[in-house]
PDB file of N, CA and C in Angstrom:
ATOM      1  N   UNK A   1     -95.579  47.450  10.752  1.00  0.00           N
ATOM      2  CA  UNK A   1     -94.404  47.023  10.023  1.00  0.00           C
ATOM      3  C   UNK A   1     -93.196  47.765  10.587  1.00  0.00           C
ATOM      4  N   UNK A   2     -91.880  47.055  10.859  1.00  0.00           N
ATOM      5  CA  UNK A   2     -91.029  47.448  11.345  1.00  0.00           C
ATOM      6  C   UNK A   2     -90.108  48.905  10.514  1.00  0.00           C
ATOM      7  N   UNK A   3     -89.925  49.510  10.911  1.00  0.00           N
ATOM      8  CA  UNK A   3     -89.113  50.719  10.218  1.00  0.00           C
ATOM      9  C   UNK A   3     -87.783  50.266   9.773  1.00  0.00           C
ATOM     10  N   UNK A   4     -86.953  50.332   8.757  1.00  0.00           N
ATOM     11  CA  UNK A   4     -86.403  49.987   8.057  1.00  0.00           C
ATOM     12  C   UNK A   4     -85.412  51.136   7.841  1.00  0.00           C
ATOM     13  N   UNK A   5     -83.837  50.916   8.272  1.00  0.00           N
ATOM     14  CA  UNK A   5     -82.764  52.113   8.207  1.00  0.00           C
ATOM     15  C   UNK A   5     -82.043  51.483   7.166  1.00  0.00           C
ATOM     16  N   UNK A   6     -81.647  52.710   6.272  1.00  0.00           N
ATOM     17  CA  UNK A   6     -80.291  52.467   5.129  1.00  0.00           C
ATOM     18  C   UNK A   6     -78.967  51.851   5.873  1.00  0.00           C
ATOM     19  N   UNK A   7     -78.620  50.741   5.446  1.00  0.00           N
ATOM     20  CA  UNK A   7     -76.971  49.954   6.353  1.00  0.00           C
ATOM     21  C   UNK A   7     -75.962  51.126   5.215  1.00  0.00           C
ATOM     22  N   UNK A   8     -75.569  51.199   6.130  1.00  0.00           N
ATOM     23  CA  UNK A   8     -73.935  52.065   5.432  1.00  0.00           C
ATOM     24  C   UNK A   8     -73.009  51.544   6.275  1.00  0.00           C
ATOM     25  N   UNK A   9     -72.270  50.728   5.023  1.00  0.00           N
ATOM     26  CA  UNK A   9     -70.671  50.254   5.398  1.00  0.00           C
ATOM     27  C   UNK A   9     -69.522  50.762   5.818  1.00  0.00           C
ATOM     28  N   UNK A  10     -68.648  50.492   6.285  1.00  0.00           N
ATOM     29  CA  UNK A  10     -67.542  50.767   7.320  1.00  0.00           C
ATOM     30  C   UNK A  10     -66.215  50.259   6.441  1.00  0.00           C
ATOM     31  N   UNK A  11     -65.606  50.362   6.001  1.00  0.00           N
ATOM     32  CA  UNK A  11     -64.038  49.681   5.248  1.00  0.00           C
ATOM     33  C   UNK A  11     -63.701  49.114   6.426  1.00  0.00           C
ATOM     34  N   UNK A  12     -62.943  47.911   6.753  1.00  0.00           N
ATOM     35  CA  UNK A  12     -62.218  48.047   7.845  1.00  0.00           C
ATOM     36  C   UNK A  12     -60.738  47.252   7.366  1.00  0.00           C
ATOM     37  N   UNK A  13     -60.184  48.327   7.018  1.00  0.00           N
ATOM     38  CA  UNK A  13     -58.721  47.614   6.425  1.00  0.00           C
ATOM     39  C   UNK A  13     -58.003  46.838   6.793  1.00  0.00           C
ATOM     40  N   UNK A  14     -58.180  46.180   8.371  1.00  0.00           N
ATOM     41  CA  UNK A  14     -57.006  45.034   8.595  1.00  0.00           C
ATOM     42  C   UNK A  14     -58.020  43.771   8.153  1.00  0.00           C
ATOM     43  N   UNK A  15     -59.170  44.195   7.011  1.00  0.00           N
ATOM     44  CA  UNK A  15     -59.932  42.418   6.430  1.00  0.00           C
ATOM     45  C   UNK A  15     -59.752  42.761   4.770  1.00  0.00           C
ATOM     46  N   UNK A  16     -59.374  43.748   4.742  1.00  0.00           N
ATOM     47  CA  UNK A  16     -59.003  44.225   3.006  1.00  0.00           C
ATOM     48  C   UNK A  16     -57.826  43.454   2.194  1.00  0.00           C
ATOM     49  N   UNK A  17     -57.766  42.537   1.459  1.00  0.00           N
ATOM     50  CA  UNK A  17     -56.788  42.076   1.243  1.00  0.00           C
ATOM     51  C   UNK A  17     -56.128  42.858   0.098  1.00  0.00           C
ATOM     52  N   UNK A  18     -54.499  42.957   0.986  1.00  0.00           N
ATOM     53  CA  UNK A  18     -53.701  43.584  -0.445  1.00  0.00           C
ATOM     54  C   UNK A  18     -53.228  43.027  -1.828  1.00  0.00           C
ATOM     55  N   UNK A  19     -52.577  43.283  -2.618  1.00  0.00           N
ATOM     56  CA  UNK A  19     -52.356  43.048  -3.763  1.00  0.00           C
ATOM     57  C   UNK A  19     -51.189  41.530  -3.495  1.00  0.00           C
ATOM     58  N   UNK A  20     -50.274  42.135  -2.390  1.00  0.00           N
ATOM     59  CA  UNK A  20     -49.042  40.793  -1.962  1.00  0.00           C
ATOM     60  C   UNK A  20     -49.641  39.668  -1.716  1.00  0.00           C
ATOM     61  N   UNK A  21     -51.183  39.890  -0.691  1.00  0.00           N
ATOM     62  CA  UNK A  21     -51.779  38.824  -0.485  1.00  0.00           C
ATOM     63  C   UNK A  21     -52.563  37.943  -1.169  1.00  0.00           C
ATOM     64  N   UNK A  22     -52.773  38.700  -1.875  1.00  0.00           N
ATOM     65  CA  UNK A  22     -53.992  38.233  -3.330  1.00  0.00           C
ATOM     66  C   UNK A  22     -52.431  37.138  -3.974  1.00  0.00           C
ATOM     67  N   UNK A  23     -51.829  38.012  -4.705  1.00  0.00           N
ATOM     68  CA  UNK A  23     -50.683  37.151  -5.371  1.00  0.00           C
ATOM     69  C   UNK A  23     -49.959  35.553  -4.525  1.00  0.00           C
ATOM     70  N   UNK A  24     -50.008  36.002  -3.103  1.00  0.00           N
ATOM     71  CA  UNK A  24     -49.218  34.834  -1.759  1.00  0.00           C
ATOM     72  C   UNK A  24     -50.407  33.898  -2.461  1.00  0.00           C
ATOM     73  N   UNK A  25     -51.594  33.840  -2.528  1.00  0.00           N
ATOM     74  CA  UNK A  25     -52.928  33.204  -2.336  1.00  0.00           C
ATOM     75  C   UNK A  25     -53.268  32.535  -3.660  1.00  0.00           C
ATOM     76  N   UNK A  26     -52.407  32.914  -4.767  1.00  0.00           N
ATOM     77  CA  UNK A  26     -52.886  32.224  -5.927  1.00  0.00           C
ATOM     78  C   UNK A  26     -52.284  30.525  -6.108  1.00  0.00           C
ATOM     79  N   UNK A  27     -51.536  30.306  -5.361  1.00  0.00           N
ATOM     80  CA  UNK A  27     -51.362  28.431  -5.015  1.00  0.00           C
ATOM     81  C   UNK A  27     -51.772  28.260  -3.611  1.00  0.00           C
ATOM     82  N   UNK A  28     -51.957  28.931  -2.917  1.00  0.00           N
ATOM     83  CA  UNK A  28     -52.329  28.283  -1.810  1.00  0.00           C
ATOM     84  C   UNK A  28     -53.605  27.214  -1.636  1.00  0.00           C
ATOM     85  N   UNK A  29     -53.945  26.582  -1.321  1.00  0.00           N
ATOM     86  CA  UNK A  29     -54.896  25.130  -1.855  1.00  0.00           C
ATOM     87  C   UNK A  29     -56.020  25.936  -0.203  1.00  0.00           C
ATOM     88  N   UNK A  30     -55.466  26.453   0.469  1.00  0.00           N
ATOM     89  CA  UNK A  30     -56.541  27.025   1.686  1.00  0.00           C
ATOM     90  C   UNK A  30     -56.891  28.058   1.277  1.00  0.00           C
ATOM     91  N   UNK A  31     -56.716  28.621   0.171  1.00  0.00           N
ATOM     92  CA  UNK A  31     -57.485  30.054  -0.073  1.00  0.00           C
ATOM     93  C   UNK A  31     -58.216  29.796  -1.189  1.00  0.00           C
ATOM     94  N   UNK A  32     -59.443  30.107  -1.023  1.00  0.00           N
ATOM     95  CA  UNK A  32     -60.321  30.562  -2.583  1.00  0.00           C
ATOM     96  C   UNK A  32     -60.112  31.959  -2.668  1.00  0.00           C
ATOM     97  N   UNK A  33     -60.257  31.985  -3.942  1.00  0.00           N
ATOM     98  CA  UNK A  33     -60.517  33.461  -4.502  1.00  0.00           C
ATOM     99  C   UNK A  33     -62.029  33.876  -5.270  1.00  0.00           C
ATOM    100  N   UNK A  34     -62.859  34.461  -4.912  1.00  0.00           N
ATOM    101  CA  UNK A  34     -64.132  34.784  -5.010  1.00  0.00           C
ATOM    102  C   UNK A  34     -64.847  35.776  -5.839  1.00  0.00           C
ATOM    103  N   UNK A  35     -64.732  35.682  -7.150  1.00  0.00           N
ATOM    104  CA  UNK A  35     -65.003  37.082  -8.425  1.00  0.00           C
ATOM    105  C   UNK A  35     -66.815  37.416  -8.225  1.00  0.00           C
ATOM    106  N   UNK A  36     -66.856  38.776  -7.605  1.00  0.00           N
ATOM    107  CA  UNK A  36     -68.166  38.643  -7.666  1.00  0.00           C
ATOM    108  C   UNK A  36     -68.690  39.127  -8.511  1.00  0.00           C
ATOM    109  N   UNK A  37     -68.052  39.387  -9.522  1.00  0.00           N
ATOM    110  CA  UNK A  37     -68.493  40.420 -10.917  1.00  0.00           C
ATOM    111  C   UNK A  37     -69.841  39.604 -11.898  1.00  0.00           C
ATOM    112  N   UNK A  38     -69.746  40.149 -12.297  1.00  0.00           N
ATOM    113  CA  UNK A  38     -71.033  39.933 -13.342  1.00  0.00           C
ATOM    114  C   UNK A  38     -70.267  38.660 -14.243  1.00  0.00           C
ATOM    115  N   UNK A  39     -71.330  37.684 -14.579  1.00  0.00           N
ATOM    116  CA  UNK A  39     -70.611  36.478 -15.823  1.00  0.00           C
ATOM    117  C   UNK A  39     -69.866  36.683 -16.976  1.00  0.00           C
ATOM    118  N   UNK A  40     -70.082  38.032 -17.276  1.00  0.00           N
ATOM    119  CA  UNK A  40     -69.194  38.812 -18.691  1.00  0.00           C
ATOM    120  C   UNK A  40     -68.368  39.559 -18.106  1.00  0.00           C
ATOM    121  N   UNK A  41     -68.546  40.403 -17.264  1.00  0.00           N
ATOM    122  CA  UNK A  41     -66.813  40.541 -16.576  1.00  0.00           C
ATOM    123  C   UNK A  41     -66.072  39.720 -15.982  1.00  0.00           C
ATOM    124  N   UNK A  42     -66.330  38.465 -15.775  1.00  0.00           N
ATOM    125  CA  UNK A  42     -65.420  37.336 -15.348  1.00  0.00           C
ATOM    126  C   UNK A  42     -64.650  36.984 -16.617  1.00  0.00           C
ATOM    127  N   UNK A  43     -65.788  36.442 -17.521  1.00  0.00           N
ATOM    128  CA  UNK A  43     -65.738  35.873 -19.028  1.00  0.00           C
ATOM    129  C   UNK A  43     -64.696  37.099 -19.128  1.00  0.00           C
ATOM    130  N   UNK A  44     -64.411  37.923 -19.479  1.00  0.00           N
ATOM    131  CA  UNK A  44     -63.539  39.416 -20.318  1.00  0.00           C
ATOM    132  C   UNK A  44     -62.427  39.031 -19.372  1.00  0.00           C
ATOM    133  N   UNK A  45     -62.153  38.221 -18.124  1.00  0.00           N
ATOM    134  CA  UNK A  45     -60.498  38.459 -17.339  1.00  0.00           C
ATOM    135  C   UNK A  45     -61.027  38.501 -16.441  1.00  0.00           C
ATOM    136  N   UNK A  46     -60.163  37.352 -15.597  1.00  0.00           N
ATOM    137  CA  UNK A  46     -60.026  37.319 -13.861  1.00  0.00           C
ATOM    138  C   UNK A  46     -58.927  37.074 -13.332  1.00  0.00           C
ATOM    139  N   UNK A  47     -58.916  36.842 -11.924  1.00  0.00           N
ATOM    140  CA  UNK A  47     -57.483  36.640 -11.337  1.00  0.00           C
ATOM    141  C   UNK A  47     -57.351  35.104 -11.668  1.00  0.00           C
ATOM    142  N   UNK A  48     -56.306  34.671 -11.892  1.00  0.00           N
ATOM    143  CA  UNK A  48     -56.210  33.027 -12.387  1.00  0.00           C
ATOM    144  C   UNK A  48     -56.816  32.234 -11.243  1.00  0.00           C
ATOM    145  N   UNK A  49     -57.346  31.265 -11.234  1.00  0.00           N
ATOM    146  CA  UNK A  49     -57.947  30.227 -10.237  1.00  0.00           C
ATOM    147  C   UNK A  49     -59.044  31.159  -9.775  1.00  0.00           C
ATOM    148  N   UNK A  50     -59.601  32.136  -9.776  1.00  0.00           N
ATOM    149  CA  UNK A  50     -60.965  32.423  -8.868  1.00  0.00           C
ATOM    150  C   UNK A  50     -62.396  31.568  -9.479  1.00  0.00           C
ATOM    151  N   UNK A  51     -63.166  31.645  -8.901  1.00  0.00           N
ATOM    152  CA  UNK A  51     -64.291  31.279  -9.142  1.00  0.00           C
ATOM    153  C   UNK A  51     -65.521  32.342  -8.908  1.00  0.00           C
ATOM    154  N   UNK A  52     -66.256  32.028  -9.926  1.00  0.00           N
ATOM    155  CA  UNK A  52     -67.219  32.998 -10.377  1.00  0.00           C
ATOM    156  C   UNK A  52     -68.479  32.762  -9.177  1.00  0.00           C
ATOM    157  N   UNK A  53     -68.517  33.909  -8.346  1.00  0.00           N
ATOM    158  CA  UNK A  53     -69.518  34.173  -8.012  1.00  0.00           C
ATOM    159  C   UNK A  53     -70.589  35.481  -7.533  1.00  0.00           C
ATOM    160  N   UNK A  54     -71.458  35.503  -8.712  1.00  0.00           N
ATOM    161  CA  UNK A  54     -71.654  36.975  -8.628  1.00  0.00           C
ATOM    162  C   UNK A  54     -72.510  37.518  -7.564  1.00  0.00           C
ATOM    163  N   UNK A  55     -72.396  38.888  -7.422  1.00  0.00           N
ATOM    164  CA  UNK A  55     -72.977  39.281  -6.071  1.00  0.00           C
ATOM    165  C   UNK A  55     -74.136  39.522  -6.094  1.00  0.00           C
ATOM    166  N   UNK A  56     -74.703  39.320  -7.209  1.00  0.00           N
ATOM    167  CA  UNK A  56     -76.314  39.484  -7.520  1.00  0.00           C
ATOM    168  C   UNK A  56     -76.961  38.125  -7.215  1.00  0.00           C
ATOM    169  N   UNK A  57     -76.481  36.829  -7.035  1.00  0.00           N
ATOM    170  CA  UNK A  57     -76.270  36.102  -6.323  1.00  0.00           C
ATOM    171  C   UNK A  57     -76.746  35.414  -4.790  1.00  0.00           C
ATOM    172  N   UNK A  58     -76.673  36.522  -3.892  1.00  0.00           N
ATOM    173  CA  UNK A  58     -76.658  36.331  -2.572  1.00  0.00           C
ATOM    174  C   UNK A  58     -78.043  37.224  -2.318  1.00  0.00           C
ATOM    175  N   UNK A  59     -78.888  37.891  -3.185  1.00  0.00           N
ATOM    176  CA  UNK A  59     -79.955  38.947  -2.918  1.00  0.00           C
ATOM    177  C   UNK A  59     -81.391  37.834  -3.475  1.00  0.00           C
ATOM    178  N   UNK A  60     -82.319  37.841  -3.031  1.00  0.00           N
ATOM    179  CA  UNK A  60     -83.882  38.000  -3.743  1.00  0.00           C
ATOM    180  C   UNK A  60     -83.880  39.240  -4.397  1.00  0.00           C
ATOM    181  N   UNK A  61     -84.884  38.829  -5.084  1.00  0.00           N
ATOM    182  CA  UNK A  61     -85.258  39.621  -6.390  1.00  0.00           C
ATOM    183  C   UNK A  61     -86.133  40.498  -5.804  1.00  0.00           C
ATOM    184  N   UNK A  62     -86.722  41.596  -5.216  1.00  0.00           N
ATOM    185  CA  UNK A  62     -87.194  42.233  -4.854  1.00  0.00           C
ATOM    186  C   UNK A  62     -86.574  43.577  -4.353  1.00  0.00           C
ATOM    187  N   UNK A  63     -87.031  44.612  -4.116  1.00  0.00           N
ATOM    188  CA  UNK A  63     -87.595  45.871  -3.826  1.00  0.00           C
ATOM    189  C   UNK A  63     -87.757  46.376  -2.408  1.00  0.00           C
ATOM    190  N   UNK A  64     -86.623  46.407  -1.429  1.00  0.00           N
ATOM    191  CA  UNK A  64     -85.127  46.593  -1.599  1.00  0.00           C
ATOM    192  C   UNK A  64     -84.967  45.491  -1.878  1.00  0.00           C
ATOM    193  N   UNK A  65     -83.721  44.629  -2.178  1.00  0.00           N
ATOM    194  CA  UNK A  65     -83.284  43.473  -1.864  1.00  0.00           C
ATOM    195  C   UNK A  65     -83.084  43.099  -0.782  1.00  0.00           C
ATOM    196  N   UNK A  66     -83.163  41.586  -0.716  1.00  0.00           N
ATOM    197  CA  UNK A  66     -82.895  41.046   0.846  1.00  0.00           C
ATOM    198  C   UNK A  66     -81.796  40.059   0.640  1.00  0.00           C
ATOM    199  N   UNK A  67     -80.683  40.078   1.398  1.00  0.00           N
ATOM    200  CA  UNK A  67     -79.829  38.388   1.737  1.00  0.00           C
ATOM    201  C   UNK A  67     -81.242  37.331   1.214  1.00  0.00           C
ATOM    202  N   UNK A  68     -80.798  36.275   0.559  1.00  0.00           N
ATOM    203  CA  UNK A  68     -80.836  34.973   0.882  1.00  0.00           C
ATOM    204  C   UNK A  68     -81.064  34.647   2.078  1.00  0.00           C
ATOM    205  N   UNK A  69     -81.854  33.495   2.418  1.00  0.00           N
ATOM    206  CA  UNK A  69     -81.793  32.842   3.409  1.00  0.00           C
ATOM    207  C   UNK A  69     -80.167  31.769   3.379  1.00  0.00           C
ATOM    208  N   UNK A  70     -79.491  31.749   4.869  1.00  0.00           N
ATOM    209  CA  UNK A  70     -78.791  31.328   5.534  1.00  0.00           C
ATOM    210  C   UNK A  70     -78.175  29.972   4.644  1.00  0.00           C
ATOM    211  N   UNK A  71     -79.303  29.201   4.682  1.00  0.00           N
ATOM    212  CA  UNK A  71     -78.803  28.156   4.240  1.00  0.00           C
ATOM    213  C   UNK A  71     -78.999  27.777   2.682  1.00  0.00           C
ATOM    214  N   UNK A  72     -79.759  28.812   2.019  1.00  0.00           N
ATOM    215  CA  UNK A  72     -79.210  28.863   0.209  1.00  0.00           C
ATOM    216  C   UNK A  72     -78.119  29.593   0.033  1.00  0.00           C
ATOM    217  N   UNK A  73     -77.907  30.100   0.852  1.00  0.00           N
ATOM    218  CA  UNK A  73     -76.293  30.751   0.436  1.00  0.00           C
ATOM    219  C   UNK A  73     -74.985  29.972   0.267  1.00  0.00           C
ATOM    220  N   UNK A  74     -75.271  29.135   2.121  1.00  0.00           N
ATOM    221  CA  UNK A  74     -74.663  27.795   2.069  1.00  0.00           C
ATOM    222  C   UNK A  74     -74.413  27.210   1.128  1.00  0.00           C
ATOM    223  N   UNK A  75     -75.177  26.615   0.148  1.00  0.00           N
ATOM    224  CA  UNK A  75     -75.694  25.595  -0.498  1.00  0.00           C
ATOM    225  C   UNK A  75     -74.873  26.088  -2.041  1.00  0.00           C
ATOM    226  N   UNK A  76     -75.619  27.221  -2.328  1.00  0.00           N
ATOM    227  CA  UNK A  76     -74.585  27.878  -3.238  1.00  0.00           C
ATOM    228  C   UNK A  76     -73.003  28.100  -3.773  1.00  0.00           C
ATOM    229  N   UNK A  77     -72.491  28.538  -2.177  1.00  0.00           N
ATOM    230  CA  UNK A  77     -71.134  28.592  -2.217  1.00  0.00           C
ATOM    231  C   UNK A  77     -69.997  27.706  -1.766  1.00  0.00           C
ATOM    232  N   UNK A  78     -71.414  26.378  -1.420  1.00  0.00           N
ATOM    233  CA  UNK A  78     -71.073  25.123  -1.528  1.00  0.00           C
ATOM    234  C   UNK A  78     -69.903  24.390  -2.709  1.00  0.00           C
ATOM    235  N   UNK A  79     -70.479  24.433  -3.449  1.00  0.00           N
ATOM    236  CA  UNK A  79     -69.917  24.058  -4.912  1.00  0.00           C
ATOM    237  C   UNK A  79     -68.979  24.685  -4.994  1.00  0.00           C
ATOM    238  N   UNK A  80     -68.422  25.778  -4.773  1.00  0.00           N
ATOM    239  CA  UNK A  80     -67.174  26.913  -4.738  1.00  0.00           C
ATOM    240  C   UNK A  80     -65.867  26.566  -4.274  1.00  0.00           C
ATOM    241  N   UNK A  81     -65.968  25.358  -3.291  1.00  0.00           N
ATOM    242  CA  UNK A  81     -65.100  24.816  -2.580  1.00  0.00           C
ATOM    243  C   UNK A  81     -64.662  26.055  -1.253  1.00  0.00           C
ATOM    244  N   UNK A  82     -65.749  26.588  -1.446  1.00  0.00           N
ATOM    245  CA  UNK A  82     -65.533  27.894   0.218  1.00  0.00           C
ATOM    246  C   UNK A  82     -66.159  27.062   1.341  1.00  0.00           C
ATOM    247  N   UNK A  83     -65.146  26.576   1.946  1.00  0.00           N
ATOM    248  CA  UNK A  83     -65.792  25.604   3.186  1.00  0.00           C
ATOM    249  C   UNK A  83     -65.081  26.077   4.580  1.00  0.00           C
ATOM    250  N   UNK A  84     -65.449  26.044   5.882  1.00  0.00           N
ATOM    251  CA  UNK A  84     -65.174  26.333   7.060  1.00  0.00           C
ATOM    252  C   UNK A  84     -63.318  25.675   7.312  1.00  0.00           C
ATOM    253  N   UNK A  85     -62.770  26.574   7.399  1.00  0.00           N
ATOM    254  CA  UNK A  85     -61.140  26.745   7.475  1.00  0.00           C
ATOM    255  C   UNK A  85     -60.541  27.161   5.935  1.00  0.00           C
ATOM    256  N   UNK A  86     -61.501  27.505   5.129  1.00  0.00           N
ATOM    257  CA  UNK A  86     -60.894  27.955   4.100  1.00  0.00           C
ATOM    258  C   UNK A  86     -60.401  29.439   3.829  1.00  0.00           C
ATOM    259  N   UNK A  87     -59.761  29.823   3.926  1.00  0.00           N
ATOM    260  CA  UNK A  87     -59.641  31.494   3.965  1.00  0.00           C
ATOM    261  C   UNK A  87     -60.188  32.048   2.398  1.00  0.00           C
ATOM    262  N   UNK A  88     -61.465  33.134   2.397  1.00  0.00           N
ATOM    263  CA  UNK A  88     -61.883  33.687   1.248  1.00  0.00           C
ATOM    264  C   UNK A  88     -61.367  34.727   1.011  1.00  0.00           C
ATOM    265  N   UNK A  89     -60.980  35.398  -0.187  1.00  0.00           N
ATOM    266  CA  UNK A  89     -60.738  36.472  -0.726  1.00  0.00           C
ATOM    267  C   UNK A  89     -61.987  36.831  -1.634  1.00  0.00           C
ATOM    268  N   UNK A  90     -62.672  37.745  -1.295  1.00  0.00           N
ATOM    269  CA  UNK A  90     -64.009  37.898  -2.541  1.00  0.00           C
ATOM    270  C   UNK A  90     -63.060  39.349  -2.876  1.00  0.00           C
ATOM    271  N   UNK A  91     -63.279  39.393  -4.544  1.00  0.00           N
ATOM    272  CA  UNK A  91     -63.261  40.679  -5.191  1.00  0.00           C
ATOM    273  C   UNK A  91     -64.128  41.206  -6.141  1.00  0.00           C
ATOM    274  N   UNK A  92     -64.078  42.194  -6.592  1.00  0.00           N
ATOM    275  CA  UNK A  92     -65.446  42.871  -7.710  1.00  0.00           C
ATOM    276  C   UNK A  92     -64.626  44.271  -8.259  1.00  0.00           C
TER     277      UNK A  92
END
């Protein structure tokens, strides 16, 4: 069985969206906005127009977790209206 390393993330701030941009993005019809919070922290307040999609979401249920396969993710964030030329903003 293959050996298995902890991923540790990197910030990389020129993909971080700021607060100006978040606000530019709330009519823009090419941007979704992406809440990955839990269904009751959406429900309690979100940014106006986002759509709920939580980040528990994109994992199998298992021990570590794994991504989804490729194309249920697809399929998922299908319905979201997140489609290829759409610019995403996900927040949490």
């Amino acid at each position: 069985m293959p050996r298995r390393s902890l991923y540790v993330g990197q910030p990389n701030d020129a993909e971080i969206a700021t607060v100006d941009q978040v606000v530019a993005a709330l009519d823009d019809p090419d941007t979704v906005l992406v809440d990955a919070r839990t269904p009751d922290e959406y429900a309690a307040g979100h940014i106006p127009g986002a759509v709920l999609f939580p980040f528990t979401d994109v994992v199998v249920d298992k021990q570590p977790p794994l991504w989804k396969p490729a194309e249920e993710l697809r399929a998922a964030v299908g319905g979201l209206d997140v489609k290829p030329g759409k610019r995403v903003i996900p927040y949490c």
